[in-house]
N, C-alpha and C. Protein backbone atom coordinates (compact mmCIF):
# COMPACT_ATOMS: atom_id res chain seq x y z
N UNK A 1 -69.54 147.32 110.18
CA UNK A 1 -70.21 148.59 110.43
C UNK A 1 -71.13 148.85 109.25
N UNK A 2 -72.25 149.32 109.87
CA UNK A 2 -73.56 149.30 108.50
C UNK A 2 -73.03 150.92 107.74
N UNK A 3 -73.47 150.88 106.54
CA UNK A 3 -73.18 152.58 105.82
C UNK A 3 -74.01 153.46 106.71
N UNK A 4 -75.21 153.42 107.37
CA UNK A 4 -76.26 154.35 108.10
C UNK A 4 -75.18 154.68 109.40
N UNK A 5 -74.47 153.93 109.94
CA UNK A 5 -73.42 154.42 111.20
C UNK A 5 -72.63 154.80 110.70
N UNK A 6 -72.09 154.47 109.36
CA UNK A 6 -71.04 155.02 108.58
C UNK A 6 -71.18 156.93 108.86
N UNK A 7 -72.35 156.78 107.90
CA UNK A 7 -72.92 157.83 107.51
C UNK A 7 -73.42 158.96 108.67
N UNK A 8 -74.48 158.52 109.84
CA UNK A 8 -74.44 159.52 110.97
C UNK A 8 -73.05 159.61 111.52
N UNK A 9 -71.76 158.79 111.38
CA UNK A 9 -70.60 158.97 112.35
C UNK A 9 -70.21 160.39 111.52
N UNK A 10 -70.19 160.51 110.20
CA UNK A 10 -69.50 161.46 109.13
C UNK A 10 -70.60 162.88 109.42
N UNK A 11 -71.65 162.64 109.77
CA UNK A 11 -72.54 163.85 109.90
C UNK A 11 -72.56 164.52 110.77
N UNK A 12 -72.10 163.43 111.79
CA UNK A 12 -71.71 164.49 113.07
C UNK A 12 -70.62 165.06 113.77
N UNK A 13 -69.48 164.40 112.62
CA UNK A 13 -68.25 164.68 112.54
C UNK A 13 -68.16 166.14 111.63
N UNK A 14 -69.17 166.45 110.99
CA UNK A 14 -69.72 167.59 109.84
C UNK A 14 -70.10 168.68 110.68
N UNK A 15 -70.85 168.64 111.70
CA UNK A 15 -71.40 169.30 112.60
C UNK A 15 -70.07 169.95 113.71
N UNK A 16 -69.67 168.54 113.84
CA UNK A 16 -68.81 169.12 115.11
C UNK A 16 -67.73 170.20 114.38
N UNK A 17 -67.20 169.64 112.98
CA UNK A 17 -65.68 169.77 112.67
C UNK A 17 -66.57 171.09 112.15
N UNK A 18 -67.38 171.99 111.83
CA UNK A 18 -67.70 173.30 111.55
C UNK A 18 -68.71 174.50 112.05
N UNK A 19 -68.42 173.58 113.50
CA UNK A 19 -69.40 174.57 114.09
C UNK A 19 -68.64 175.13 115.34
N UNK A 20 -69.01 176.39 116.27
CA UNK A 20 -68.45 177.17 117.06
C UNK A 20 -68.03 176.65 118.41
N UNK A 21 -67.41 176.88 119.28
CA UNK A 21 -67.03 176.54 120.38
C UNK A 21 -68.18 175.84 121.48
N UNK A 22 -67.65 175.99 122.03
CA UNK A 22 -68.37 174.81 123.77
C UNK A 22 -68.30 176.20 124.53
N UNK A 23 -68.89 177.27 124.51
CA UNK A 23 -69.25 178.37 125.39
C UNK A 23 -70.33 178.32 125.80
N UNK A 24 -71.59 177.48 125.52
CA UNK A 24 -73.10 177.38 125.29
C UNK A 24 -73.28 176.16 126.18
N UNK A 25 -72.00 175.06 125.77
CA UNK A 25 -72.21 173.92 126.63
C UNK A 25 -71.71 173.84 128.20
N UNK A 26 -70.64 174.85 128.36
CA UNK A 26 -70.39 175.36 129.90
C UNK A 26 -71.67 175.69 130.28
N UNK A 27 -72.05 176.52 129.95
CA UNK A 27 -73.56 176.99 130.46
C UNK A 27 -74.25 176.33 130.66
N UNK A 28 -74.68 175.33 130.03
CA UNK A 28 -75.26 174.34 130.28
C UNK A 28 -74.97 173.54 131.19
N UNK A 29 -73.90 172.99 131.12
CA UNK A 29 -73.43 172.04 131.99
C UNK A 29 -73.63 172.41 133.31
N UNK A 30 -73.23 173.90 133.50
CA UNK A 30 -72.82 174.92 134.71
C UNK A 30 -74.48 174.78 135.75
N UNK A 31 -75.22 175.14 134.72
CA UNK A 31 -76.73 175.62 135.10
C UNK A 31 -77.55 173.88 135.51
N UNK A 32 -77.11 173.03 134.70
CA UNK A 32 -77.35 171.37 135.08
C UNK A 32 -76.82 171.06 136.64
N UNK A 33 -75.20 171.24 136.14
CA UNK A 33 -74.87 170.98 138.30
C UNK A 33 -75.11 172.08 138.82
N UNK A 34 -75.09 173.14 138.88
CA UNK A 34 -74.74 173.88 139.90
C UNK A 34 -76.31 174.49 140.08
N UNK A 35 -76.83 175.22 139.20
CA UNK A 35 -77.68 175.49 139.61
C UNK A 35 -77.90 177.27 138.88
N UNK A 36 -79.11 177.16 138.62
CA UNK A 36 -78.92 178.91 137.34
C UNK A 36 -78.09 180.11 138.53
N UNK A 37 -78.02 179.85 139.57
CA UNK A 37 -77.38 180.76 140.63
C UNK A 37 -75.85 180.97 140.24
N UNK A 38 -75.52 180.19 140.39
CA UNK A 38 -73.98 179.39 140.09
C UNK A 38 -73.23 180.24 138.57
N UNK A 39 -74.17 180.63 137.94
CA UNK A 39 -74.02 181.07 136.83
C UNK A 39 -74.15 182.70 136.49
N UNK A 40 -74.15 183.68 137.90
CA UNK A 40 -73.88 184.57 137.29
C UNK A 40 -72.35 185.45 137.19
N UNK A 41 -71.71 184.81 137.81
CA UNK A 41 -70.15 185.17 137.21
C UNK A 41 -70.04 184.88 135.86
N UNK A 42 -70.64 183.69 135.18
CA UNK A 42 -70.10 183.56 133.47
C UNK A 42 -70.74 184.82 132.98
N UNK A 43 -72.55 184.36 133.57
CA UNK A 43 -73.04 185.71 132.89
C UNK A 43 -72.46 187.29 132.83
N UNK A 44 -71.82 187.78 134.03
CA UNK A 44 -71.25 188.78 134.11
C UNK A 44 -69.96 188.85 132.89
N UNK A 45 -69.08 187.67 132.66
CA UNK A 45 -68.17 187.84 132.07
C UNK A 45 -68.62 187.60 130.48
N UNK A 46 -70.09 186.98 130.22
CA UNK A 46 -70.48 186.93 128.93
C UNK A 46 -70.98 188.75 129.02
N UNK A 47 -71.38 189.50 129.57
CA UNK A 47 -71.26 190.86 129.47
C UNK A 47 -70.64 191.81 129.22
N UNK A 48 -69.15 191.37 129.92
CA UNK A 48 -68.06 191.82 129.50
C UNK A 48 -67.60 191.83 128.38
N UNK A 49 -67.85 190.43 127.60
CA UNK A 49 -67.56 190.30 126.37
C UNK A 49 -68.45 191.15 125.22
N UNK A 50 -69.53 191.05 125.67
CA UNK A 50 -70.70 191.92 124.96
C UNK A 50 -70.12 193.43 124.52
N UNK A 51 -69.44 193.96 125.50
CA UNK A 51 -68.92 195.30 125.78
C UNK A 51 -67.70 195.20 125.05
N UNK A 52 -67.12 194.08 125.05
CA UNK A 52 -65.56 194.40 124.60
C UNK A 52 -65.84 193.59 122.47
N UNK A 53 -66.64 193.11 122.47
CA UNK A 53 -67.16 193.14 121.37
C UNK A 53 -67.81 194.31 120.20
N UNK A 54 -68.63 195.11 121.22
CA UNK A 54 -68.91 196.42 120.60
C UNK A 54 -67.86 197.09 120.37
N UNK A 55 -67.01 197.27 121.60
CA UNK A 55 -65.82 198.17 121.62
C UNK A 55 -64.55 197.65 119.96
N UNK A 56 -64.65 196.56 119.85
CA UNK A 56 -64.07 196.07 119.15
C UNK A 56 -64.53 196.62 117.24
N UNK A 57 -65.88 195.93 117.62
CA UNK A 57 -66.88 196.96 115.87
C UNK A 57 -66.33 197.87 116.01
N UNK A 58 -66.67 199.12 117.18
CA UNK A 58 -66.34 200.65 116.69
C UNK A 58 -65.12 200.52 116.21
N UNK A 59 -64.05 200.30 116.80
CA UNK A 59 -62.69 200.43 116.39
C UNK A 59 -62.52 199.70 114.70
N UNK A 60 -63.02 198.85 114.64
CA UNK A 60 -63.27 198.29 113.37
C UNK A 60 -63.66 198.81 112.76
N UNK A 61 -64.94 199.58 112.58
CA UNK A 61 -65.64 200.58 111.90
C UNK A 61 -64.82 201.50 111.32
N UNK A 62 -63.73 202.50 112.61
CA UNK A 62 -62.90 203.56 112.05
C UNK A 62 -61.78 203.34 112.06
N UNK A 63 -61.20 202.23 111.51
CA UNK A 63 -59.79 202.05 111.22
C UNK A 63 -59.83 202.41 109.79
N UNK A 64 -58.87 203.09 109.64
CA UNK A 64 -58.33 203.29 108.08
C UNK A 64 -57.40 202.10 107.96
N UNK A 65 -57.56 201.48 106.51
CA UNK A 65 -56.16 200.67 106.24
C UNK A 65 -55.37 201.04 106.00
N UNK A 66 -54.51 200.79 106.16
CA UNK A 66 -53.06 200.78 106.18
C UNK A 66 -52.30 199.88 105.18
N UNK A 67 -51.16 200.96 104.73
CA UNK A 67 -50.87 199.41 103.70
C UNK A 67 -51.42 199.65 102.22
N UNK A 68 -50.37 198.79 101.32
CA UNK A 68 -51.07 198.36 100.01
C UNK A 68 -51.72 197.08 99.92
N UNK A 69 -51.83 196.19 101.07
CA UNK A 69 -52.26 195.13 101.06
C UNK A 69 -50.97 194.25 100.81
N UNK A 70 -49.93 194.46 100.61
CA UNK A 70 -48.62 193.62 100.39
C UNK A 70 -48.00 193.54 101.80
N UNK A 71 -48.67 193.96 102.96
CA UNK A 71 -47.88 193.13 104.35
C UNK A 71 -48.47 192.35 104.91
N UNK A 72 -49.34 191.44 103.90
CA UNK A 72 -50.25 190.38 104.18
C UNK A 72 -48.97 189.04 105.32
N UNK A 73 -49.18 188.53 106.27
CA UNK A 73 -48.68 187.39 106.23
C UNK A 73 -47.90 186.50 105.32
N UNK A 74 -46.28 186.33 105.50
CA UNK A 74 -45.70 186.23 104.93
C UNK A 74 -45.40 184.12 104.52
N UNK A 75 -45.15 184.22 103.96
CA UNK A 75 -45.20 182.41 104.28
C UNK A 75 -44.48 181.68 105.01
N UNK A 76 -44.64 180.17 105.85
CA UNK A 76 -43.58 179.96 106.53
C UNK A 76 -43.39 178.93 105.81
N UNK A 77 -41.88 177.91 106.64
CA UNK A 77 -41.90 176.78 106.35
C UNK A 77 -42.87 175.64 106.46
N UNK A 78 -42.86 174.49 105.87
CA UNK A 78 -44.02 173.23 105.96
C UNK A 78 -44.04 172.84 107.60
N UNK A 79 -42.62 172.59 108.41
CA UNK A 79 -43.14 171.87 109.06
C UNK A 79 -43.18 172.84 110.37
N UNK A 80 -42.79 173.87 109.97
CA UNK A 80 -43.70 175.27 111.29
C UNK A 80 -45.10 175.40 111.42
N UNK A 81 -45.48 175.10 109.83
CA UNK A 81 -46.73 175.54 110.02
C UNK A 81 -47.65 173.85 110.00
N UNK A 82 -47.08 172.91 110.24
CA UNK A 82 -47.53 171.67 110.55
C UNK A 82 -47.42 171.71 112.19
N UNK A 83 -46.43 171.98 112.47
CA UNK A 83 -46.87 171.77 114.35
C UNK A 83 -47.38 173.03 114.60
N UNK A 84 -47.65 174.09 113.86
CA UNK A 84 -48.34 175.57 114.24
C UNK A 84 -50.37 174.69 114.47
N UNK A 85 -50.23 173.96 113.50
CA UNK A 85 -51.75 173.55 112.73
C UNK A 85 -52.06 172.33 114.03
N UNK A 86 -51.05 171.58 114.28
CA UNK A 86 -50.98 170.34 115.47
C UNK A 86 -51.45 171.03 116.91
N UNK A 87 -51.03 172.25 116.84
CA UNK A 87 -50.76 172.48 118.44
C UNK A 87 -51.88 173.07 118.46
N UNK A 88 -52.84 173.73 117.86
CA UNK A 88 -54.00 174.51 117.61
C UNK A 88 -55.27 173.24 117.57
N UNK A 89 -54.51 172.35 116.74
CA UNK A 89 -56.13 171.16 117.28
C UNK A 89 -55.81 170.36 118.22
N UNK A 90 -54.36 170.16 118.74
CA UNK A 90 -54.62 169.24 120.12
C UNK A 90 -55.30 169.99 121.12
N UNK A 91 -54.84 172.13 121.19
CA UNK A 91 -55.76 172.25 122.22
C UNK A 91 -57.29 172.80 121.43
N UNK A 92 -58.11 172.46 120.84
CA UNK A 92 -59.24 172.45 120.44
C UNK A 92 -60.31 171.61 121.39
N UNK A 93 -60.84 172.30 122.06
CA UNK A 93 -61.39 171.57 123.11
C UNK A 93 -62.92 170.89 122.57
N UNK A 94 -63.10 171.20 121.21
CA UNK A 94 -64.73 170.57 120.39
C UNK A 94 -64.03 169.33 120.13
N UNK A 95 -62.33 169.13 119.91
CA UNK A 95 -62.08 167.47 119.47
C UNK A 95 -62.05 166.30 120.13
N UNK A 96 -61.92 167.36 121.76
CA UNK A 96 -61.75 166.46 122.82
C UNK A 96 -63.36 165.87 122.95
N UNK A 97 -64.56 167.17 123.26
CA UNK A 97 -65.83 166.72 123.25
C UNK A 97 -66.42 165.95 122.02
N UNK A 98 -65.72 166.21 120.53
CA UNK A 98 -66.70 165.11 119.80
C UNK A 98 -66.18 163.65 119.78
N UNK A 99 -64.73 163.45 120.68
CA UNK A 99 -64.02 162.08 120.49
C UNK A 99 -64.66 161.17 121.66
N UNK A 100 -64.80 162.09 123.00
CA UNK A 100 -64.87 161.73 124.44
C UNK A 100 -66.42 161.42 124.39
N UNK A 101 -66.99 162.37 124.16
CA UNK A 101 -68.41 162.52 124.77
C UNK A 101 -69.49 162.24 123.60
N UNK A 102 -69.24 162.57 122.58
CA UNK A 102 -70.36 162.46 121.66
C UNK A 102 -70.06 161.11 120.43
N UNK A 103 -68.91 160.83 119.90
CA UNK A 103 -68.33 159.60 119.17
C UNK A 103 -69.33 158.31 119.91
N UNK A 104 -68.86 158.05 121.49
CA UNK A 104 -69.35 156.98 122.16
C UNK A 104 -70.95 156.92 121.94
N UNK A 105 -71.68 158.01 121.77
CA UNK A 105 -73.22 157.82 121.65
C UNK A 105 -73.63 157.94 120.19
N UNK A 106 -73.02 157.23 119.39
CA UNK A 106 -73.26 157.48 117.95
C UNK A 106 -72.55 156.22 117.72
N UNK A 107 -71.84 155.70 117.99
CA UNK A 107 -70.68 154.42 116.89
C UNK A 107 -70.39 153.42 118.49
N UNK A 108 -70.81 152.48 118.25
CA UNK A 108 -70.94 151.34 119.20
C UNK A 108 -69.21 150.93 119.05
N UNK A 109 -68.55 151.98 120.39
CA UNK A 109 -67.11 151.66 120.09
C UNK A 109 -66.03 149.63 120.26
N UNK A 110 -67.40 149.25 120.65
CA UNK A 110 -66.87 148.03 121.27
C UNK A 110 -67.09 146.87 120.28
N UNK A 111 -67.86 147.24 119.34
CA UNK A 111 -68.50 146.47 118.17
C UNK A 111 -67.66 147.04 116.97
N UNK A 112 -66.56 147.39 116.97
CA UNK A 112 -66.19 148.27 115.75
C UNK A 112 -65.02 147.08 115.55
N UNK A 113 -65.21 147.06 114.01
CA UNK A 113 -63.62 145.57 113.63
C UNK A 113 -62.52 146.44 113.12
N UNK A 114 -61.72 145.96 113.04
CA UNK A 114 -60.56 146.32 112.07
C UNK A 114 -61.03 147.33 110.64
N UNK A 115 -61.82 146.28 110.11
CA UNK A 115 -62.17 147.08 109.12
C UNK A 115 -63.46 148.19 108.94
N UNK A 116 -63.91 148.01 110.30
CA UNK A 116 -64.94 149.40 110.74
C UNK A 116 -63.96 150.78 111.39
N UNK A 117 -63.20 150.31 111.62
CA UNK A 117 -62.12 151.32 112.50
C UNK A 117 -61.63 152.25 110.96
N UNK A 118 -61.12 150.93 110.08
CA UNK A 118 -60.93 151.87 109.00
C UNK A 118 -61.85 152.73 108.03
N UNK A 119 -63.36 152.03 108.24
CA UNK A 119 -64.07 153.06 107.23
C UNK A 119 -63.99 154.09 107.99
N UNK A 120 -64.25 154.44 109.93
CA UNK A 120 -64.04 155.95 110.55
C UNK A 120 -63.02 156.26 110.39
N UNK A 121 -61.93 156.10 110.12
CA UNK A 121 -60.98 156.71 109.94
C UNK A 121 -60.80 157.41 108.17
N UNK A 122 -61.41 156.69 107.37
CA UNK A 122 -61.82 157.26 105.70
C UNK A 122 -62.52 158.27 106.06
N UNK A 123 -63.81 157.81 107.03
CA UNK A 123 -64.58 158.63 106.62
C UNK A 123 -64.15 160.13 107.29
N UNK A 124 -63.55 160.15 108.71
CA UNK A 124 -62.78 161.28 109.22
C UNK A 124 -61.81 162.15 107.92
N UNK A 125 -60.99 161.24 107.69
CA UNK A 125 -60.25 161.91 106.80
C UNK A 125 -61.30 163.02 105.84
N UNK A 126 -62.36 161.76 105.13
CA UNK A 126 -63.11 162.87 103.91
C UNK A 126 -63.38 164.05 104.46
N UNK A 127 -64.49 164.00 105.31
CA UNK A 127 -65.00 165.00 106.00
C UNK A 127 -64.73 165.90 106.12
N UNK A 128 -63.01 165.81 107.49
CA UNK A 128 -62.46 166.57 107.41
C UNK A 128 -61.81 167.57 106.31
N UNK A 129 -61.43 166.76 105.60
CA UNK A 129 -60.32 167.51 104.10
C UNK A 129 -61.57 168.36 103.43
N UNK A 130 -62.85 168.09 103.17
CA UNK A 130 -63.67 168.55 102.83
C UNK A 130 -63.66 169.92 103.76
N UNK A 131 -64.05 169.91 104.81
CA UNK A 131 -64.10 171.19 105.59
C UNK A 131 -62.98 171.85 105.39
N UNK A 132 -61.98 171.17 106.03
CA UNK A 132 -60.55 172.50 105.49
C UNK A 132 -59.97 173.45 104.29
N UNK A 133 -60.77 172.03 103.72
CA UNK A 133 -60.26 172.38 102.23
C UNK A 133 -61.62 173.93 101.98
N UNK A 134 -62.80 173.93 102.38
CA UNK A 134 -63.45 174.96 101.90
C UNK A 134 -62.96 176.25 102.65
N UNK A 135 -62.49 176.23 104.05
CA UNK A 135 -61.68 177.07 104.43
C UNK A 135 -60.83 177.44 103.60
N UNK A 136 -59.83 176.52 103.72
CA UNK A 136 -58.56 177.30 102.84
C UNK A 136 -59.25 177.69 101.40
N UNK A 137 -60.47 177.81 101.03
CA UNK A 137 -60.88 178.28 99.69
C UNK A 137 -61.03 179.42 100.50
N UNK A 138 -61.75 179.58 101.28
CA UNK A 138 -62.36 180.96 101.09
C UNK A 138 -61.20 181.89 101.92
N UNK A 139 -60.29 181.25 102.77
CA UNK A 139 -58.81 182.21 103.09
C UNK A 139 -58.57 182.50 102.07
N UNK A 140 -58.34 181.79 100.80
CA UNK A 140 -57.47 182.47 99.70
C UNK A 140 -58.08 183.79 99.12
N UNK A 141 -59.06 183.60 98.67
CA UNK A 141 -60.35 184.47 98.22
C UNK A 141 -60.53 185.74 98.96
N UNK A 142 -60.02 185.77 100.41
CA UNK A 142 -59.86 186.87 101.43
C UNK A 142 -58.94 187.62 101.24
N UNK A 143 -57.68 186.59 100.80
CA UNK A 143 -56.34 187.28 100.80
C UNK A 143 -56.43 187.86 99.26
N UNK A 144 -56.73 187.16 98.25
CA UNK A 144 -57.13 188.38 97.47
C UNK A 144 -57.64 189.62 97.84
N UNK A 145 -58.86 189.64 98.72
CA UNK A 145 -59.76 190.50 98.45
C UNK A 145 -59.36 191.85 99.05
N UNK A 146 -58.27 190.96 100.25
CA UNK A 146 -57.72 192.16 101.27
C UNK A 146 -56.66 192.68 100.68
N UNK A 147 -56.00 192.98 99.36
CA UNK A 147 -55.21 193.80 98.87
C UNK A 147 -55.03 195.12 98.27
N UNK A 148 -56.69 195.85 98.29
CA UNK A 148 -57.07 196.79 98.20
C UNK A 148 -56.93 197.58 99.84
N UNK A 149 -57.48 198.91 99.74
CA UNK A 149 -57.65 199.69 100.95
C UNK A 149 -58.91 199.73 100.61
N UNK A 150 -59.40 199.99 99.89
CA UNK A 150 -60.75 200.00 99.83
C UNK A 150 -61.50 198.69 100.36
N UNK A 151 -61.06 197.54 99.77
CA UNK A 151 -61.53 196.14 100.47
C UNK A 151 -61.27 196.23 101.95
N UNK A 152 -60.40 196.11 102.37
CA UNK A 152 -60.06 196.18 103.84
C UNK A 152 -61.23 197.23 104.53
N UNK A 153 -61.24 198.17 104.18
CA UNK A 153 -62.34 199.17 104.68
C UNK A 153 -63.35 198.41 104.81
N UNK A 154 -63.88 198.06 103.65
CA UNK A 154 -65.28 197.12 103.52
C UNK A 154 -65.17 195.92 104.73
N UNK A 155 -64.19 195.07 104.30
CA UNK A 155 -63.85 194.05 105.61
C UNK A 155 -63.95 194.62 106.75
N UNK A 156 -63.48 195.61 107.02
CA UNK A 156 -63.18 196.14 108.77
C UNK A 156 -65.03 196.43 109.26
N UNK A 157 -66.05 197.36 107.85
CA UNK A 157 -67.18 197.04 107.92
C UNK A 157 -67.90 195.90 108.36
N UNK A 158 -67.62 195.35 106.95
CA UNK A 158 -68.35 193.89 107.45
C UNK A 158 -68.42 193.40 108.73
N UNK A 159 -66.83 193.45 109.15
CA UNK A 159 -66.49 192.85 110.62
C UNK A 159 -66.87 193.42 111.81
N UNK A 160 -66.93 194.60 111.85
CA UNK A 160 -67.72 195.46 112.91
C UNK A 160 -69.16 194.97 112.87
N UNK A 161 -69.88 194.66 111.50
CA UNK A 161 -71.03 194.60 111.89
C UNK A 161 -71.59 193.50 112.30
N UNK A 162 -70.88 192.37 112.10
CA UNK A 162 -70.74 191.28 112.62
C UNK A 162 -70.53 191.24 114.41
N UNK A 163 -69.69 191.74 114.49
CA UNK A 163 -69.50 191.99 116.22
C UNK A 163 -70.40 192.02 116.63
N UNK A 164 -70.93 193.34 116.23
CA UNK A 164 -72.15 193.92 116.99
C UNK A 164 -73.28 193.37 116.92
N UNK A 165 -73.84 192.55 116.07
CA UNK A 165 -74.31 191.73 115.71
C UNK A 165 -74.51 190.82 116.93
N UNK A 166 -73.18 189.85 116.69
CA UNK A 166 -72.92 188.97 117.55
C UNK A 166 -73.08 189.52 119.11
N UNK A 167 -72.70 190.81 119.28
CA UNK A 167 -72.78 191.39 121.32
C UNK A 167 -74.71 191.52 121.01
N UNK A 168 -75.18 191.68 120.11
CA UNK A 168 -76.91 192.10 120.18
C UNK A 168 -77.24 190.90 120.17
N UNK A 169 -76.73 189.71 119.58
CA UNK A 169 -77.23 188.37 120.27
C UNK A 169 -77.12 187.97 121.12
N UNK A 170 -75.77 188.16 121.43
CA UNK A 170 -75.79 187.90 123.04
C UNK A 170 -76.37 188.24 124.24
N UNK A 171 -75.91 189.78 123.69
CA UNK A 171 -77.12 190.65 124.93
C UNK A 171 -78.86 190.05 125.20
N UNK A 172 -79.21 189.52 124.13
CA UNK A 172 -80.38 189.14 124.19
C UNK A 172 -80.85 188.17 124.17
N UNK A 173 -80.26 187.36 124.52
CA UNK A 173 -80.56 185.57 124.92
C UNK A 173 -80.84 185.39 126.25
């Protein structure tokens, strides 16, 4: 396996492993077979969401916190939260589409040796640990931040405005 397949297999393993759901690609897919007709039940229920998104900011907006910030999530054991973490990416339906559908048009699966199998599998590993690992940076950094009432306020801000945000994009696509 050349480093350039190395390298696009890891980039789009970068892409897939940190970017948002397959809600965009139903649509697509939907509007490909069926036909833009076919598609206004999602649309109706991407409306719904629009609505239950706003509804969601406001409430976000005027929540008072609660709390000193010490009924944060409590810790569990390793291997609860190993099949908690298992059962959450087997049903991840972006792992199924970047293994099934998009892997095969990027990495010539039939040409791959022993020891090409193992650089994708290095290079999966890096990638991955790289992404999680900046997650779990910035969870920690949260859970600091959320131990104030005052932070939480700000968060519940932030997060409302984000919603709404997100329902004004939607609404308008």
């Amino acid at each position: 396996m050349t480093l350039a397949s190395l390298l696009v297999f890891a980039a789009a393993l970068f892409v897939a492993a940190g970017s948002p759901g397959p809600s965009i690609a139903a649509l697509v897919a939907r509007v490909l077979s069926k036909g833009y007709r076919d598609v206004l039940p999602f649309l109706a229920a991407m409306w719904v969401g629009v609505a239950y998104l706003l509804y969601l900011a406001w409430k976000m907006w005027f929540t008072e916190p609660a709390g000193s910030g010490e009924d944060l999530p409590e810790n569990r054991s390793v291997p609860k939260m190993f099949f908690a973490g298992l059962t959450v990416t087997l049903g991840n339906p972006k792992i199924m589409m970047f293994y099934v559908a998009l892997l095969p048009s990027i990495i010539d699966l039939g040409g791959v040796t022993l020891t090409g199998w193992l650089e994708l599998v290095a290079a999966m590993f890096l990638v991955l640990v790289v992404v999680d690992l900046a997650w779990v940076l910035l969870a920690a950094k949260a859970r600091q931040f959320l131990k104030s009432p005052r932070a939480v306020r700000i968060a519940n801000r932030v997060s409302a405005g984000a919603m709404a945000s997100a329902a004004a994009a939607i609404a308008t696509r």
